[in-house]
Protein backbone atom coordinates (compact mmCIF):
# COMPACT_ATOMS: atom_id res chain seq x y z
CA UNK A 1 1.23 223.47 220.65
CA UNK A 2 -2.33 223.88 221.24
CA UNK A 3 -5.22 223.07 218.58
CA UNK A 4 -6.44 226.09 216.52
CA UNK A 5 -9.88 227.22 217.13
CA UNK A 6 -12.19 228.63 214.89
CA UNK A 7 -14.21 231.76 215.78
CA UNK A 8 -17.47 232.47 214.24
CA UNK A 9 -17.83 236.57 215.02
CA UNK A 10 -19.62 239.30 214.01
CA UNK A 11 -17.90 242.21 212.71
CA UNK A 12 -19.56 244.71 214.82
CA UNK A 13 -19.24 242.41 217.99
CA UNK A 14 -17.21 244.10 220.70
CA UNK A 15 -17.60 241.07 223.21
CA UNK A 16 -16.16 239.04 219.86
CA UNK A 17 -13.05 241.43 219.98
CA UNK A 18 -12.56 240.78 223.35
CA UNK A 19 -12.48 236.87 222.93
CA UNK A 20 -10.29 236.85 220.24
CA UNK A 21 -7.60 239.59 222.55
CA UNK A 22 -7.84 237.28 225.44
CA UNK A 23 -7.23 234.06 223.11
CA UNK A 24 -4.31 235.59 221.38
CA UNK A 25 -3.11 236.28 225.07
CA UNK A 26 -3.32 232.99 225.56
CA UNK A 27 -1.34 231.89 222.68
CA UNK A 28 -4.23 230.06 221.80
CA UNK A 29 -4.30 230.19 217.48
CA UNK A 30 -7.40 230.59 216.18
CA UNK A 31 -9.26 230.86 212.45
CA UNK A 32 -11.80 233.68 212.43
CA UNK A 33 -15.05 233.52 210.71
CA UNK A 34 -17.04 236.07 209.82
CA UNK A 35 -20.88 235.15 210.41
CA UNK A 36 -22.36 236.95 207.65
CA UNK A 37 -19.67 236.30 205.14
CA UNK A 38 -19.98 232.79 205.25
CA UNK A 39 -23.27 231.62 205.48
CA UNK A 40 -24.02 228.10 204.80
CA UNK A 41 -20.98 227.99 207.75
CA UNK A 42 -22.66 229.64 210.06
CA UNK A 43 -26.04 228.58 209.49
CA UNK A 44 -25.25 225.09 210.10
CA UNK A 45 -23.43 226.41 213.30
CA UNK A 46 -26.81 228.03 214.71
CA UNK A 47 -28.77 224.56 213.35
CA UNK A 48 -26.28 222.55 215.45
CA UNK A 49 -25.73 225.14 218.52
CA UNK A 50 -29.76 226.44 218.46
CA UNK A 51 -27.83 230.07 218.90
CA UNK A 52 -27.68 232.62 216.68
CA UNK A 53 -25.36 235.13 218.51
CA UNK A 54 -21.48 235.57 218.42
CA UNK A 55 -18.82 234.63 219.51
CA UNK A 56 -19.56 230.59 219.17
CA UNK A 57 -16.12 228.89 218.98
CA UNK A 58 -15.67 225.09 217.80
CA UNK A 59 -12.63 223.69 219.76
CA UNK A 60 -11.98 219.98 219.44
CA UNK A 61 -15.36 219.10 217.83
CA UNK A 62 -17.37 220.71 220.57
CA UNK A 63 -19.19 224.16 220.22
CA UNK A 64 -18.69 226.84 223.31
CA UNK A 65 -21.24 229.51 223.21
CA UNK A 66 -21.14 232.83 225.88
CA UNK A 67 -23.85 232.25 227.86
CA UNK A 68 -24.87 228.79 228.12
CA UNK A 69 -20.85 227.30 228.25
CA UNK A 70 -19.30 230.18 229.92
CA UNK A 71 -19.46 233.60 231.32
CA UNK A 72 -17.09 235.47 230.28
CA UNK A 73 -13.41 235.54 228.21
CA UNK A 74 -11.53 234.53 231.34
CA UNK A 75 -13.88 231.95 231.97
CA UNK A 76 -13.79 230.59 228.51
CA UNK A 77 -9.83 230.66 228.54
CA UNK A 78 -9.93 228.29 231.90
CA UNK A 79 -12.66 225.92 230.37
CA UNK A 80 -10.33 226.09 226.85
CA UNK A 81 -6.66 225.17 229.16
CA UNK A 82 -8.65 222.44 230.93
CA UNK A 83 -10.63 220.69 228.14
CA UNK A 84 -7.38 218.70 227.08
CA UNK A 85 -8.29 216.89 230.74
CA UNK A 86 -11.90 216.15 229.99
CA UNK A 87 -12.82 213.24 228.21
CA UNK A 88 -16.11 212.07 227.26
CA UNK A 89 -16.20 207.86 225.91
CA UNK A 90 -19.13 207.94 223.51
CA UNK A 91 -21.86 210.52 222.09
CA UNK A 92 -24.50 208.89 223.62
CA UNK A 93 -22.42 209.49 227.23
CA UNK A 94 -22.47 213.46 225.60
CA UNK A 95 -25.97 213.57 224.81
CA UNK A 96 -27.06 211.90 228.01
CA UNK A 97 -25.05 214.81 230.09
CA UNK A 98 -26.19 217.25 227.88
CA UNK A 99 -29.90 216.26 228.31
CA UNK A 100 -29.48 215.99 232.14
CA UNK A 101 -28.17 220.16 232.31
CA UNK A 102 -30.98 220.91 229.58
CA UNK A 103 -34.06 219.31 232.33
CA UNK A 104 -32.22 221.13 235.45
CA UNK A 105 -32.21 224.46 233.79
CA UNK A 106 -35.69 223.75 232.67
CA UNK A 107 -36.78 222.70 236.52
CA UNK A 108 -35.32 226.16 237.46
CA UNK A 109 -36.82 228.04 235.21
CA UNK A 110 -40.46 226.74 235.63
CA UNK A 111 -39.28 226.59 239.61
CA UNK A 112 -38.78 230.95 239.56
CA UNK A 113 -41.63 231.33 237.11
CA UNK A 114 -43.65 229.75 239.65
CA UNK A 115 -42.48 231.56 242.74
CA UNK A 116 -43.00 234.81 240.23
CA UNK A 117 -46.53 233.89 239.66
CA UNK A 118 -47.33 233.53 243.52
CA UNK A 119 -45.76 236.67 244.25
CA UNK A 120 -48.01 238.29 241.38
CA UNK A 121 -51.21 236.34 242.93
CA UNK A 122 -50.97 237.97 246.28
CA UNK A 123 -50.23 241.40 244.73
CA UNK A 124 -53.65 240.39 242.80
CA UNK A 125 -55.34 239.45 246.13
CA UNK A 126 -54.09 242.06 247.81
CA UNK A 127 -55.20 244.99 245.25
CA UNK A 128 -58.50 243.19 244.89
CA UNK A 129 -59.19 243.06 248.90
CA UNK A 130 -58.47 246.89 249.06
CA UNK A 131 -60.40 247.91 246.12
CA UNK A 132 -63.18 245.52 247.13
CA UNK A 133 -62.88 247.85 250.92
CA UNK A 134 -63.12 250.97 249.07
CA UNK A 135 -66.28 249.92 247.37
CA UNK A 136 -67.93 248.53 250.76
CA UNK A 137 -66.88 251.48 252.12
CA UNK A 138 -68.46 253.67 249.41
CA UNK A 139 -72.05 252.28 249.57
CA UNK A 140 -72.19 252.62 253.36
CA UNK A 141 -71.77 256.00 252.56
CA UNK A 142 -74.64 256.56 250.30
């Protein structure tokens, strides 16, 4: 039998719906909770997750949130069947992982912002070079 789940969902969530279909085709049990009707629950779920959005679900101690632990409901479901596989010795071993992802998806975010920026520079130089033509060109003119 596998280990219930609990579900924190919104009730107007349609992604949430489709989690909880896809886990109850998975004969995966799981305990809903409604976000808003509980809210020292789910408040201490966004302090420990940093996320405020639904569907978070807390399987085996560990928070999964869409987004940052998987993509979509079929992705969840194959991160869910092979979690019983994964095991992790101490917190610190957890936290040390966890830190590692946290600096690479830092590195490539600052890596596209900066490739961004240098595309936006020579856009910059560009503009200025015409309009600076235009004006050179206007006072021969005169």
């Amino acid at each position: 039998m596998k280990e219930k789940i609990i579900i924190y969902t919104n009730e107007n969530c349609n992604y949430c719906s489709q989690v909880k279909d896809i886990l109850t085709e998975n004969n995966y049990k799981f305990e809903e909770v409604v976000a808003n009707a509980d809210s020292v629950e789910w408040n201490k779920v966004i302090v420990t997750t940093g996320v405020p959005n639904t569907p978070i679900l807390l399987f085996k101690g560990t928070y999964f949130v869409p987004g940052r632990d998987f993509n979509d409901e079929n992705h969840l479901v194959n991160i869910l069947n092979g979690f019983d596989q994964v095991k992790v010795t101490t917190t610190n071993e957890l936290i040390l992982e966890r830190i590692k992802t946290l600096a690479y998806f830092f590195n490539n975010a600052f890596a596209r912002l900066y490739t961004d920026i240098q595309a936006i520079k020579k856009n910059l130089d560009i503009e200025s070079q015409g309009f600076n033509t235009e004006e050179n060109g206007d006072k021969s003119a005169s």
